[in-house]
PDB file of N, CA and C in Angstrom:
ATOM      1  N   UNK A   1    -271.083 -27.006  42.977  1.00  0.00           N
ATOM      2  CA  UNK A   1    -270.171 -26.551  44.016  1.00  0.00           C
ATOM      3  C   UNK A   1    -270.268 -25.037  44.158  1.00  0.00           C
ATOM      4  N   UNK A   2    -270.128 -24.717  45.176  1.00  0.00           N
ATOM      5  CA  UNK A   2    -270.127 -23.010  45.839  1.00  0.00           C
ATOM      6  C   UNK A   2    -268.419 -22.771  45.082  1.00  0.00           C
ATOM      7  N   UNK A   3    -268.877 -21.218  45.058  1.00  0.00           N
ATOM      8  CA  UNK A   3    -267.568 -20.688  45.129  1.00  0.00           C
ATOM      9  C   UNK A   3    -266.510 -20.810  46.124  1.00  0.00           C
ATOM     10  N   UNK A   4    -266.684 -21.319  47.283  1.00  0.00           N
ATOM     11  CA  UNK A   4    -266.146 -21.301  48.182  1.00  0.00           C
ATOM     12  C   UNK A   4    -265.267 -22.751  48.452  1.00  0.00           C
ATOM     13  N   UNK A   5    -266.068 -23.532  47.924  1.00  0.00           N
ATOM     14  CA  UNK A   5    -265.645 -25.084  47.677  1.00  0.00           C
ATOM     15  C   UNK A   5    -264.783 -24.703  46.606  1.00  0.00           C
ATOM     16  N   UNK A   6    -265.112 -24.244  45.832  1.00  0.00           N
ATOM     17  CA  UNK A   6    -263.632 -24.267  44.253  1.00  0.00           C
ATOM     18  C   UNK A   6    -262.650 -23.490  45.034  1.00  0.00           C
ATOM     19  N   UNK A   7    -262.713 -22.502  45.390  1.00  0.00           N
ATOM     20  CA  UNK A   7    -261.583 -21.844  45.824  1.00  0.00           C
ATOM     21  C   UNK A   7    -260.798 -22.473  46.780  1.00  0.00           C
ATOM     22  N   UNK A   8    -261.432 -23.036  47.797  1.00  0.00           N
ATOM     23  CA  UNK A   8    -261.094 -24.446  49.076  1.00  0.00           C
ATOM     24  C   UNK A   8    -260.106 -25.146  48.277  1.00  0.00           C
ATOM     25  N   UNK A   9    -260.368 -25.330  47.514  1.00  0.00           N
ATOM     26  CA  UNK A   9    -260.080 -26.873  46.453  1.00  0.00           C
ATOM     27  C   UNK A   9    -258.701 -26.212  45.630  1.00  0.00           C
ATOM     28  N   UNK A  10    -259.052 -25.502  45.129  1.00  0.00           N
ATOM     29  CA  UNK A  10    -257.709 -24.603  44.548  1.00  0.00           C
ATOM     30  C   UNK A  10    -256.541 -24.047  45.044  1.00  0.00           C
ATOM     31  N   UNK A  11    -256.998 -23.614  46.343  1.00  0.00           N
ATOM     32  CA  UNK A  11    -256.311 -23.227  47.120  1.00  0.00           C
ATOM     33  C   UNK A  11    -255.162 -24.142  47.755  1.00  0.00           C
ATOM     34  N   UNK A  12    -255.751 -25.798  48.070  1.00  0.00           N
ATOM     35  CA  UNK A  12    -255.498 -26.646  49.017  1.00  0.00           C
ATOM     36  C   UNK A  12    -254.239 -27.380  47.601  1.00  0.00           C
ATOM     37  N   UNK A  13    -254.811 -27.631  46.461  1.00  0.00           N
ATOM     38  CA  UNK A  13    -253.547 -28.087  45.366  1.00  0.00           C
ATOM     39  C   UNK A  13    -252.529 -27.509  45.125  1.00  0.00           C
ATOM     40  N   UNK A  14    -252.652 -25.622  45.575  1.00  0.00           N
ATOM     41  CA  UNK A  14    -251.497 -25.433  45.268  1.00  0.00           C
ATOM     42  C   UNK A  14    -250.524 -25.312  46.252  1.00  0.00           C
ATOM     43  N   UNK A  15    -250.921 -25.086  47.489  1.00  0.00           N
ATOM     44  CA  UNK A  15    -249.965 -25.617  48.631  1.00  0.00           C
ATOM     45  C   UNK A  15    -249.675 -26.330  48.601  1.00  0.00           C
ATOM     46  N   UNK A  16    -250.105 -27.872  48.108  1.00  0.00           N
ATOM     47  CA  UNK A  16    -249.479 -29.374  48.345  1.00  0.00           C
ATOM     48  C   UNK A  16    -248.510 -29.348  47.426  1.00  0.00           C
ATOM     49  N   UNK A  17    -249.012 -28.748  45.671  1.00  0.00           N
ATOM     50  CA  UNK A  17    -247.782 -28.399  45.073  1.00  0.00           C
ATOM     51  C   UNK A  17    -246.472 -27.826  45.219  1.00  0.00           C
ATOM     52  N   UNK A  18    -247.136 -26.409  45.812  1.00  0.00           N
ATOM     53  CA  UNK A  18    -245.932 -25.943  46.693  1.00  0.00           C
ATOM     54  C   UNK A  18    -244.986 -26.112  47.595  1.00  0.00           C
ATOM     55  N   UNK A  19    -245.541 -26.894  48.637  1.00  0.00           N
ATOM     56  CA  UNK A  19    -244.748 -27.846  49.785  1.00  0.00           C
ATOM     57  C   UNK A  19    -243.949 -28.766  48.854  1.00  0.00           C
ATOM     58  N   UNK A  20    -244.578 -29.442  47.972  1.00  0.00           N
ATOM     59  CA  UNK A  20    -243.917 -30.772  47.099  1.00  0.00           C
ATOM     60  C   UNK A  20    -242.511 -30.097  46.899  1.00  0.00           C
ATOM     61  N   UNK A  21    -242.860 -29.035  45.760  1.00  0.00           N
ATOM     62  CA  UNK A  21    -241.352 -28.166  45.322  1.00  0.00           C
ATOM     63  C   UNK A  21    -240.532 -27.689  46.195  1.00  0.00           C
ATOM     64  N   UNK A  22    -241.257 -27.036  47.349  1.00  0.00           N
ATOM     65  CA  UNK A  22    -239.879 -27.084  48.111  1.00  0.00           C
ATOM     66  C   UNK A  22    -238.966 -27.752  49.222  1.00  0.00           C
ATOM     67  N   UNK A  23    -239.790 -29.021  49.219  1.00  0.00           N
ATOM     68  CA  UNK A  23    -239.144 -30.234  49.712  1.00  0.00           C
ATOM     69  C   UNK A  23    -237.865 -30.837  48.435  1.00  0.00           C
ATOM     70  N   UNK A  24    -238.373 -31.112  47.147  1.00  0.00           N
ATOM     71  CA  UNK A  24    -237.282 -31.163  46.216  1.00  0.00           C
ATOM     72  C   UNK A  24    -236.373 -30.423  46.059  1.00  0.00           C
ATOM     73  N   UNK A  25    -237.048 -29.516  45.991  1.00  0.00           N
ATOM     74  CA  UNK A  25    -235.924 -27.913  46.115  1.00  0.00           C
ATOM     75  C   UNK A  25    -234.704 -27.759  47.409  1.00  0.00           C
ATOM     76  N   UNK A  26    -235.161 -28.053  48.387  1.00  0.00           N
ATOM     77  CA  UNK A  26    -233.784 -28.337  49.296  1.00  0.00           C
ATOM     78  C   UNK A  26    -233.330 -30.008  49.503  1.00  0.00           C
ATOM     79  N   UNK A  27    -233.503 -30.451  48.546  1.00  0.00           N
ATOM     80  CA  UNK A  27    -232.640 -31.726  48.047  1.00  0.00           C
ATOM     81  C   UNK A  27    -231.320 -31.473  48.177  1.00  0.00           C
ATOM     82  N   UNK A  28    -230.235 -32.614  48.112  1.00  0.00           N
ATOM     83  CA  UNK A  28    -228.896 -32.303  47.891  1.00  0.00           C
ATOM     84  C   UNK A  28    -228.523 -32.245  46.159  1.00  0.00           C
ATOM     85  N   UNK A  29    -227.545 -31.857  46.246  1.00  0.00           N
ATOM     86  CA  UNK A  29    -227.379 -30.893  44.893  1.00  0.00           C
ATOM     87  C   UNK A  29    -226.087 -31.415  44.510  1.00  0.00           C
ATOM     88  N   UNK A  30    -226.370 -31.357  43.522  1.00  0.00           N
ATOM     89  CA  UNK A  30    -224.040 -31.485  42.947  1.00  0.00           C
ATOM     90  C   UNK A  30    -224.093 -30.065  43.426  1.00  0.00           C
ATOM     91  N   UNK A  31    -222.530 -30.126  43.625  1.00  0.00           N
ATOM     92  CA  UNK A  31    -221.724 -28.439  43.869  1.00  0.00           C
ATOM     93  C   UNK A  31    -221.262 -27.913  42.640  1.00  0.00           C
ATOM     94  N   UNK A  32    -221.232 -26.805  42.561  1.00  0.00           N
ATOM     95  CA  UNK A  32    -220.878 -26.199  41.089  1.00  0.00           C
ATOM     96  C   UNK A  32    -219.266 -26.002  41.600  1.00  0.00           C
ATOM     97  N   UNK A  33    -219.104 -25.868  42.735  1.00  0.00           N
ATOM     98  CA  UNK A  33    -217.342 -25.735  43.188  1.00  0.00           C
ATOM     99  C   UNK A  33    -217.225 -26.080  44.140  1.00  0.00           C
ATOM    100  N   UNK A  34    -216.330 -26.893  44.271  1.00  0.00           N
ATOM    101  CA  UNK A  34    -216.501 -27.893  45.520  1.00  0.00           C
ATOM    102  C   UNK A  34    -215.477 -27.133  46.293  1.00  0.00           C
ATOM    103  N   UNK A  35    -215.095 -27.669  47.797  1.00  0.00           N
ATOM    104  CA  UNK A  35    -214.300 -27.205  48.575  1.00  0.00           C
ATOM    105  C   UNK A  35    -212.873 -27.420  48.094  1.00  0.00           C
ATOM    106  N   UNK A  36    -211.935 -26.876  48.079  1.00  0.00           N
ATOM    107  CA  UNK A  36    -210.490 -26.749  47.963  1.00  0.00           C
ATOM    108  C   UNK A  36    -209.785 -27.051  48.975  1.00  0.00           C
ATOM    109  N   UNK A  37    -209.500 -28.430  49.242  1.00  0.00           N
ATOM    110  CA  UNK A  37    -208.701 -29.155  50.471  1.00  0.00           C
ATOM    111  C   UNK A  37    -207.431 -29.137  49.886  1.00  0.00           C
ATOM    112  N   UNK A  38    -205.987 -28.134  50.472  1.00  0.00           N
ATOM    113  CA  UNK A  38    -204.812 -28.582  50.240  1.00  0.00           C
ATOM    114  C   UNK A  38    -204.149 -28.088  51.004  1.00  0.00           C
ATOM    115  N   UNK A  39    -202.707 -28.402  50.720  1.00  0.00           N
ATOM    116  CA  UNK A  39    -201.685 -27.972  51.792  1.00  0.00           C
ATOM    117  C   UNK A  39    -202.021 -26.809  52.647  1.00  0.00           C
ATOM    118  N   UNK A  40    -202.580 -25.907  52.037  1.00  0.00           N
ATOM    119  CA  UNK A  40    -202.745 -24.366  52.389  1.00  0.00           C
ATOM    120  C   UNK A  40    -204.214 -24.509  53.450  1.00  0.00           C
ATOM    121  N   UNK A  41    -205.264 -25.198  52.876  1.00  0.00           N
ATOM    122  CA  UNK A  41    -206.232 -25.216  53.577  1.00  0.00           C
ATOM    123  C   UNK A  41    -206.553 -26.602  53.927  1.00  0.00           C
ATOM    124  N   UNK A  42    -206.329 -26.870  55.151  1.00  0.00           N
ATOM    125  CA  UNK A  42    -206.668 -28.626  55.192  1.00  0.00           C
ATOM    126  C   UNK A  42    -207.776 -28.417  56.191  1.00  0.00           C
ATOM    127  N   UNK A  43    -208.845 -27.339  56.780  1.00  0.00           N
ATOM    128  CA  UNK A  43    -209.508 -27.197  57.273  1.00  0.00           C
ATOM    129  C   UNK A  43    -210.989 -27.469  56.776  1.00  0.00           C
ATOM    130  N   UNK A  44    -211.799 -28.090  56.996  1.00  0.00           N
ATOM    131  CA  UNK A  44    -213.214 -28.330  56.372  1.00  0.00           C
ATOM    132  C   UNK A  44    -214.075 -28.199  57.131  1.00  0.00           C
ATOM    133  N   UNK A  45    -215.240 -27.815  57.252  1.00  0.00           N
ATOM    134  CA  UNK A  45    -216.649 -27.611  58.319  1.00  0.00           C
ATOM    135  C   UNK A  45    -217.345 -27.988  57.228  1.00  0.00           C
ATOM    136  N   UNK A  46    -218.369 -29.112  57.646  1.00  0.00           N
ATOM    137  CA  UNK A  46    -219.481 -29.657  57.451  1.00  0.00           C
ATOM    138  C   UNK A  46    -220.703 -29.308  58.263  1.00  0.00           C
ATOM    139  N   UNK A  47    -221.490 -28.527  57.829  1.00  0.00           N
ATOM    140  CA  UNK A  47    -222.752 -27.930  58.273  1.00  0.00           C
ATOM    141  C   UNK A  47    -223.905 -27.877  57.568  1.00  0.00           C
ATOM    142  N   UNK A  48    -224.398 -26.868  58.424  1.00  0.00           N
ATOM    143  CA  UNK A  48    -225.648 -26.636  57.704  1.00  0.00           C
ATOM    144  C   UNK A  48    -226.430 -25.037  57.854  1.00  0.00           C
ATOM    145  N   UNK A  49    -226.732 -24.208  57.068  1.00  0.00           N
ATOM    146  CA  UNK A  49    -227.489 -23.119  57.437  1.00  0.00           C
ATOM    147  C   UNK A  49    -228.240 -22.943  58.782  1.00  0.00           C
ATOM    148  N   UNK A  50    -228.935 -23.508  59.058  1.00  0.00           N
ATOM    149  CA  UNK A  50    -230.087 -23.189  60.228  1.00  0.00           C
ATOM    150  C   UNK A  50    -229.258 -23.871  61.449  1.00  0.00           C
ATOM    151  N   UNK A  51    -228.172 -24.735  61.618  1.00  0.00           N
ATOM    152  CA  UNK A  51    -227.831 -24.824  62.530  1.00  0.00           C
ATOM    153  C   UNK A  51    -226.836 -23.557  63.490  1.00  0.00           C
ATOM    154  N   UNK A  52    -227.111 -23.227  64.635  1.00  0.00           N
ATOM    155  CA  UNK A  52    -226.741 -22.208  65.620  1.00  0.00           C
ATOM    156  C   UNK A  52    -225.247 -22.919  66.294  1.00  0.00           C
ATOM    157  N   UNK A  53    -225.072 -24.128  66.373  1.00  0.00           N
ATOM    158  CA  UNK A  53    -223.991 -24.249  66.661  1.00  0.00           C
ATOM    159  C   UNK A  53    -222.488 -24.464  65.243  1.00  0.00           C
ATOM    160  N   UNK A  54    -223.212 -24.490  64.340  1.00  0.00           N
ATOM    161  CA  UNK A  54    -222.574 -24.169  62.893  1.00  0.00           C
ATOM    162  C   UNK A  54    -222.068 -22.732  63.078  1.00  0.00           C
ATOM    163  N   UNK A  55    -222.900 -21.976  63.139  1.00  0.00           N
ATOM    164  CA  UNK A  55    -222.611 -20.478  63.065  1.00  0.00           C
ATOM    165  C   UNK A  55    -221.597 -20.421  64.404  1.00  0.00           C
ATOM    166  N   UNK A  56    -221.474 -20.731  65.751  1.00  0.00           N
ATOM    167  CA  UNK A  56    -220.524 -21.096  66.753  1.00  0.00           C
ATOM    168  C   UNK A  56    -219.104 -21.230  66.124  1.00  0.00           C
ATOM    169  N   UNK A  57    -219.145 -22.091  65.498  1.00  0.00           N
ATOM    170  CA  UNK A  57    -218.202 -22.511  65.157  1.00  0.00           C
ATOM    171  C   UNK A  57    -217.540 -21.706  63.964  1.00  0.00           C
ATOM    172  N   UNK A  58    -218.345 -21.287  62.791  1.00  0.00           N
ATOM    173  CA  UNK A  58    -218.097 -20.613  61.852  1.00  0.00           C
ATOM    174  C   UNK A  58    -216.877 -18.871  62.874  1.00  0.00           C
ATOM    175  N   UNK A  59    -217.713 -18.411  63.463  1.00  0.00           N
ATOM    176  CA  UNK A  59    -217.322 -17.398  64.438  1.00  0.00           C
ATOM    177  C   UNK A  59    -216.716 -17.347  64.793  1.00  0.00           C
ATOM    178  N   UNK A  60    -215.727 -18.547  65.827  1.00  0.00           N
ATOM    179  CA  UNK A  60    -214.746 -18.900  66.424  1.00  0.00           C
ATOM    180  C   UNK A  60    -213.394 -18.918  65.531  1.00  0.00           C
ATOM    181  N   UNK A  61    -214.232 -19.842  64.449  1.00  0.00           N
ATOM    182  CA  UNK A  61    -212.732 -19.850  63.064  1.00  0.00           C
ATOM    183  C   UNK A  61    -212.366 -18.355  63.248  1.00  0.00           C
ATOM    184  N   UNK A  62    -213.437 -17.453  62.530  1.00  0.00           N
ATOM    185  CA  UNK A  62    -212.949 -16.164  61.886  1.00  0.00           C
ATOM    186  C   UNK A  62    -212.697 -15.028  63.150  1.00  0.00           C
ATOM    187  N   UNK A  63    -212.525 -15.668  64.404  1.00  0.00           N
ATOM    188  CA  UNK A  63    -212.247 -14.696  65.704  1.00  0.00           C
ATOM    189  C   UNK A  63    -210.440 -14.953  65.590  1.00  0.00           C
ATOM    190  N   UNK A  64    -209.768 -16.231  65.047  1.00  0.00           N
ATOM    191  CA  UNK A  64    -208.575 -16.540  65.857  1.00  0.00           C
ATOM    192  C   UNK A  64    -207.976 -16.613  63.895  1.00  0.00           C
ATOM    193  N   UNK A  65    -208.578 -16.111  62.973  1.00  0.00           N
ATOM    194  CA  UNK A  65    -208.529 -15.612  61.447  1.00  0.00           C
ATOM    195  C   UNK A  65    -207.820 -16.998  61.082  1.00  0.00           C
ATOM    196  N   UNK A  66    -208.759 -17.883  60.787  1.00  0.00           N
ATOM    197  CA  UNK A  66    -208.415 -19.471  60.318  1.00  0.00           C
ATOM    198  C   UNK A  66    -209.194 -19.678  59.253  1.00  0.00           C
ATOM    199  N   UNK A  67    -208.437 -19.487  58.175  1.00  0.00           N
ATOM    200  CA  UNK A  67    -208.646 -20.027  56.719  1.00  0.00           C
ATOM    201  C   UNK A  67    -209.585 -21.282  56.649  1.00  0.00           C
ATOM    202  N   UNK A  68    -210.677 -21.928  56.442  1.00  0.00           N
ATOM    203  CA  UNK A  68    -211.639 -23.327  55.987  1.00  0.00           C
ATOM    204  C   UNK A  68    -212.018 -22.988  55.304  1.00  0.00           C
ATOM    205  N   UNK A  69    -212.590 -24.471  54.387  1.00  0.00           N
ATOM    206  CA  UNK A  69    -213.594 -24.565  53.475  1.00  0.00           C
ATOM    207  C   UNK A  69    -214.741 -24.837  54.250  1.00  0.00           C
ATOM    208  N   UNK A  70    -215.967 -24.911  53.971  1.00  0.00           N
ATOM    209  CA  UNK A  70    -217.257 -25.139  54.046  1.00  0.00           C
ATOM    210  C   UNK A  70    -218.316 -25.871  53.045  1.00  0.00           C
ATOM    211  N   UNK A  71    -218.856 -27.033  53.517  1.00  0.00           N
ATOM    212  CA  UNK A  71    -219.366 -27.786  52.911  1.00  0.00           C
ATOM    213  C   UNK A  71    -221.315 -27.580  54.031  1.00  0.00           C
ATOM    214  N   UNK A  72    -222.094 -27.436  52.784  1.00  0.00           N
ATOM    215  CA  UNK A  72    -223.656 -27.216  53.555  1.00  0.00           C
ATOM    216  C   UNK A  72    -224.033 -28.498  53.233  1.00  0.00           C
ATOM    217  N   UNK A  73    -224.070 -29.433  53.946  1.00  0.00           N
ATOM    218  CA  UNK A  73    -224.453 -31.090  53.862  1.00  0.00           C
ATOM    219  C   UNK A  73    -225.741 -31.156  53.067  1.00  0.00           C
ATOM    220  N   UNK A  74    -226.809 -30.335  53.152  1.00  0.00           N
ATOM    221  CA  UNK A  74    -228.294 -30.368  52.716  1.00  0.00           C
ATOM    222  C   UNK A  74    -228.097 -29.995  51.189  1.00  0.00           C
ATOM    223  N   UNK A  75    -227.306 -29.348  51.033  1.00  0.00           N
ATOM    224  CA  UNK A  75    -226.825 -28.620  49.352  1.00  0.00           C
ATOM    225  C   UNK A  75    -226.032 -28.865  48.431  1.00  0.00           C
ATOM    226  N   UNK A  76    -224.676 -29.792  49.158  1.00  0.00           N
ATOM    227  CA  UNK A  76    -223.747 -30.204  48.639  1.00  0.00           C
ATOM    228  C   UNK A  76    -223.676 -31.812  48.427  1.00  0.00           C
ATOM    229  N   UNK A  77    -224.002 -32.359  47.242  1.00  0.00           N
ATOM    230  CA  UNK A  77    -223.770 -33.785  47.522  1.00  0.00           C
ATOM    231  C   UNK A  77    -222.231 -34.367  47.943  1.00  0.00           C
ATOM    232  N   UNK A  78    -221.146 -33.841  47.335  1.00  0.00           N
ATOM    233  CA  UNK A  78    -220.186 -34.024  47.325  1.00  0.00           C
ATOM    234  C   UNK A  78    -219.839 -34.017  48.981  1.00  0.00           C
ATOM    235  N   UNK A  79    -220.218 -32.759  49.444  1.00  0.00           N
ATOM    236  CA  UNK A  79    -220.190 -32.070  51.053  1.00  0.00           C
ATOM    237  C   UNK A  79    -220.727 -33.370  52.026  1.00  0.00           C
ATOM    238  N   UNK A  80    -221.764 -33.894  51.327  1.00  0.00           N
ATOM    239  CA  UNK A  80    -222.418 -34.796  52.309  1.00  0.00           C
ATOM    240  C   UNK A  80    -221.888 -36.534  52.429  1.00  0.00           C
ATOM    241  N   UNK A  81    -221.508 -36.699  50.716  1.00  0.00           N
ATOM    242  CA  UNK A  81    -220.555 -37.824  50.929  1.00  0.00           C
ATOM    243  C   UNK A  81    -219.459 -37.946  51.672  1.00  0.00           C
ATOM    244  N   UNK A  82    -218.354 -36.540  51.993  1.00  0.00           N
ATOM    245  CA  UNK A  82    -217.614 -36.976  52.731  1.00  0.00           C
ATOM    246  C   UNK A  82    -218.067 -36.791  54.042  1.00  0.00           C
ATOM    247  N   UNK A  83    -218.657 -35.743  54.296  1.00  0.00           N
ATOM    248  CA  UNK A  83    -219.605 -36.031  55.724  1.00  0.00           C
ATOM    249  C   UNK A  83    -219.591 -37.397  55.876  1.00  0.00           C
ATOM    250  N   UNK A  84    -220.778 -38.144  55.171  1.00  0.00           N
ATOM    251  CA  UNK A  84    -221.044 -39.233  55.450  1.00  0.00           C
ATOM    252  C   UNK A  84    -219.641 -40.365  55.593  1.00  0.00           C
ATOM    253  N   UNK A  85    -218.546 -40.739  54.668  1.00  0.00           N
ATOM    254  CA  UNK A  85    -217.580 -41.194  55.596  1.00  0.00           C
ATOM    255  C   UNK A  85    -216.615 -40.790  56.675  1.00  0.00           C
ATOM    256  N   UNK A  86    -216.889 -39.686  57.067  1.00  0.00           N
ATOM    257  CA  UNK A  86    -216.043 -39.386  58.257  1.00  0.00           C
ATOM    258  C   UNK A  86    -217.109 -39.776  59.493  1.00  0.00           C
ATOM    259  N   UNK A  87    -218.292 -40.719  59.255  1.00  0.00           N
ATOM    260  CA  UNK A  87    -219.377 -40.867  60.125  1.00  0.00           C
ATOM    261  C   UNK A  87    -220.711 -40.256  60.449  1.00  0.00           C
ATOM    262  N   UNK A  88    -220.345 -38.895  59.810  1.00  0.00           N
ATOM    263  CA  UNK A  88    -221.388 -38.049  60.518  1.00  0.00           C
ATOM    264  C   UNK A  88    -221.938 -37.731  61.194  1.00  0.00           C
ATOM    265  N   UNK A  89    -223.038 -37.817  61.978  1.00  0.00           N
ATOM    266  CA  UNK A  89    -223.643 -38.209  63.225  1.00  0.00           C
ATOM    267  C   UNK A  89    -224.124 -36.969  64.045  1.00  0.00           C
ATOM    268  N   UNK A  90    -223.926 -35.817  62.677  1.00  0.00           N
ATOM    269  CA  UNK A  90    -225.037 -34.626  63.370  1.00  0.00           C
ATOM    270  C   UNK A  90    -223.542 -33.420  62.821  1.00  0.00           C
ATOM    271  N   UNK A  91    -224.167 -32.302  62.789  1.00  0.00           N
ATOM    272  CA  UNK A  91    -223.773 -31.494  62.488  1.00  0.00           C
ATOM    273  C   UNK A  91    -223.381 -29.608  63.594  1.00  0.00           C
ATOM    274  N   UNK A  92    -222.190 -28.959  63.546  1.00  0.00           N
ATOM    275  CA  UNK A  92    -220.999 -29.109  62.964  1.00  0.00           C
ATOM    276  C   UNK A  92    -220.207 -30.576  62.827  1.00  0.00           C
ATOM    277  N   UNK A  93    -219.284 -30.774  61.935  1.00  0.00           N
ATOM    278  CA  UNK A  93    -218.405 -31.552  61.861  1.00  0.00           C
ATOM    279  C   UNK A  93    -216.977 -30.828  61.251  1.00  0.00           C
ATOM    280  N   UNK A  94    -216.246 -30.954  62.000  1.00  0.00           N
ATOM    281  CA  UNK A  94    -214.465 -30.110  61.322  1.00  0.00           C
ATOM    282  C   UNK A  94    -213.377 -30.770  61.253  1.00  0.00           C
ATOM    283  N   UNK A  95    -213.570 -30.996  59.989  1.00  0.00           N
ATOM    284  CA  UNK A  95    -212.131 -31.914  60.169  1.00  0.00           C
ATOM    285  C   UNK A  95    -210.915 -30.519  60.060  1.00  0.00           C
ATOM    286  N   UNK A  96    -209.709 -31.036  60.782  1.00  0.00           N
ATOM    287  CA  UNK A  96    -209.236 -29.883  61.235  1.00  0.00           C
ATOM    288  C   UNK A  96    -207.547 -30.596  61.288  1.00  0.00           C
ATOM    289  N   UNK A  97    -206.850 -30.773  60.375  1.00  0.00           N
ATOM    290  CA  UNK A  97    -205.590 -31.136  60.010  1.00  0.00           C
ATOM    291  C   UNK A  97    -205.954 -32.586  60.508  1.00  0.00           C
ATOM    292  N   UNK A  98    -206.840 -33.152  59.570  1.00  0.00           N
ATOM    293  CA  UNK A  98    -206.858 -35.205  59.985  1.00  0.00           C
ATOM    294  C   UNK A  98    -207.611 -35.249  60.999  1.00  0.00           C
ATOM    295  N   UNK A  99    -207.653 -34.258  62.023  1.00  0.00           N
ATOM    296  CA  UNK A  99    -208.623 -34.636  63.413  1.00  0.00           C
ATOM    297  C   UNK A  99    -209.763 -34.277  63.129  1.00  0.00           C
ATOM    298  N   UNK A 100    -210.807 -34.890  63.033  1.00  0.00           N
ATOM    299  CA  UNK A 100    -212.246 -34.943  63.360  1.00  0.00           C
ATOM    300  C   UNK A 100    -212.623 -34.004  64.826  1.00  0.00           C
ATOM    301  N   UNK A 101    -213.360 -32.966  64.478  1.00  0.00           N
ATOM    302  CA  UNK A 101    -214.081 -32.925  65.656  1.00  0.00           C
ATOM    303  C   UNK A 101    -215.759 -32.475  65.929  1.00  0.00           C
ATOM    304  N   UNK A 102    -216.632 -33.027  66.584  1.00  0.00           N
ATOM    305  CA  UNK A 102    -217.886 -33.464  66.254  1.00  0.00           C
ATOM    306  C   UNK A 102    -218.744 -32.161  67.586  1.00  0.00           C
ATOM    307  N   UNK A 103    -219.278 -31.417  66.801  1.00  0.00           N
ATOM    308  CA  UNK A 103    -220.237 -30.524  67.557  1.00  0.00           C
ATOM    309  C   UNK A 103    -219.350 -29.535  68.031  1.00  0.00           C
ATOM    310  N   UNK A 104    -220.060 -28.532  68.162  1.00  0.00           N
ATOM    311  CA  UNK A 104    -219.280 -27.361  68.988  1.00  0.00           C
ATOM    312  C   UNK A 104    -218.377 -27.642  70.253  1.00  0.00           C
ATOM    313  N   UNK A 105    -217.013 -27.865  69.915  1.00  0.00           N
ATOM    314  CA  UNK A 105    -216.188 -28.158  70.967  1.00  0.00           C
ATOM    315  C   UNK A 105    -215.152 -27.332  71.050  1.00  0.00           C
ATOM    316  N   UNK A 106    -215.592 -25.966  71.558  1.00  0.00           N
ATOM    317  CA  UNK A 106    -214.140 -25.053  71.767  1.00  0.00           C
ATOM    318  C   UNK A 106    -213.269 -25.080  72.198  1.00  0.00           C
ATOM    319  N   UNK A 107    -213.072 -26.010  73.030  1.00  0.00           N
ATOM    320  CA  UNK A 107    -211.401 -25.991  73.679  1.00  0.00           C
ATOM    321  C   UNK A 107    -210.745 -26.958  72.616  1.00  0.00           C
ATOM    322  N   UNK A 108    -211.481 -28.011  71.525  1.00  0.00           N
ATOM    323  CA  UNK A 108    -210.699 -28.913  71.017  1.00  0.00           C
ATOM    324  C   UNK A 108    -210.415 -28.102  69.935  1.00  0.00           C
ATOM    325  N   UNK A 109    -211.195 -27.197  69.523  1.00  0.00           N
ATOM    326  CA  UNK A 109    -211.176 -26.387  67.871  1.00  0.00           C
ATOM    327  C   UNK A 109    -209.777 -26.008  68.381  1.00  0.00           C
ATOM    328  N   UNK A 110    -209.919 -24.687  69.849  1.00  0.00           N
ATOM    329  CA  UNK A 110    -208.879 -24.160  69.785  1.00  0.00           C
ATOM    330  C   UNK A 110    -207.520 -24.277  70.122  1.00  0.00           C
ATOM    331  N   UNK A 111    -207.794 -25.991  70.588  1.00  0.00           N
ATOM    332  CA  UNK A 111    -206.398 -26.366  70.832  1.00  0.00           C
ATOM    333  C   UNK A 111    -205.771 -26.750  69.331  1.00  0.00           C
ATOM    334  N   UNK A 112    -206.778 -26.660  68.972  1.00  0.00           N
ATOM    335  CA  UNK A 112    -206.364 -27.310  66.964  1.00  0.00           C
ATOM    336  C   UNK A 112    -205.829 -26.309  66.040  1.00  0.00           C
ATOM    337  N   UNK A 113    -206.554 -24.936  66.907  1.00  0.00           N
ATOM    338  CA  UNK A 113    -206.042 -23.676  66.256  1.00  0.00           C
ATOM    339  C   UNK A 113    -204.391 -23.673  66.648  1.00  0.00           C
ATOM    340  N   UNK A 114    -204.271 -23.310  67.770  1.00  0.00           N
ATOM    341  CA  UNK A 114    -202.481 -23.614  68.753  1.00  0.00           C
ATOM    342  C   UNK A 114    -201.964 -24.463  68.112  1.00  0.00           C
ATOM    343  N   UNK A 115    -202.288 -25.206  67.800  1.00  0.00           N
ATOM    344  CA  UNK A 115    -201.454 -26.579  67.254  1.00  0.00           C
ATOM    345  C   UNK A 115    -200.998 -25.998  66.109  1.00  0.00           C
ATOM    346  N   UNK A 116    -201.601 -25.274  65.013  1.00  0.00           N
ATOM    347  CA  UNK A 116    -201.496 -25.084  63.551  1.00  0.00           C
ATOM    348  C   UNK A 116    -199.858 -24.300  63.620  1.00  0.00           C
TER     349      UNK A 116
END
């Protein structure tokens, strides 16, 4: 084999390695501290980093200064189980005093804000 073939060859295992790890690597995860749902905060957002309408929503909370927890569905197993029984079905998700509300929906967030 040429030098060029070993290096080809070397090259090509450790990307596949690499891709491998960081497909495991953004696995879901136990949480080392999970969200704090209580009287004080009954607000939750279920998201995710790279989503743009997450950050929408994140923004909106901290424009009208509304206390939530935050759960990253991809990171949090705990985050994603309850995701997953409140339905899920794509991400933002806010539960927002018992009401569910699904995707960036500003007039419902902020009628939820008024309501509080």
């Amino acid at each position: 084999m040429t030098f060029l073939k070993i290096f080809s060859a070397i090259l090509g295992i450790t990307v596949l390695i690499g891709s491998i790890y960081l497909i495991n690597d953004s696995t879901v995860t136990v949480d080392s501290v999970a969200c704090d749902v209580s009287n004080d905060n009954d607000i939750v957002l279920y998201g995710a980093v790279w989503c743009p309408y997450c950050e929408q929503t994140r923004q909106l909370l901290a424009s009208h200064n509304v206390d939530y927890c935050e759960y990253d569905i991809e990171r949090s197993a705990e985050g994603f189980r309850q995701y997953e029984s409140l339905g899920g079905g794509g991400v933002p998700l806010l539960l927002f005093n018992d009401e569910v509300i699904r995707g960036y929906n500003k007039p419902a967030i902020e009628l939820q804000v008024k309501n509080q």
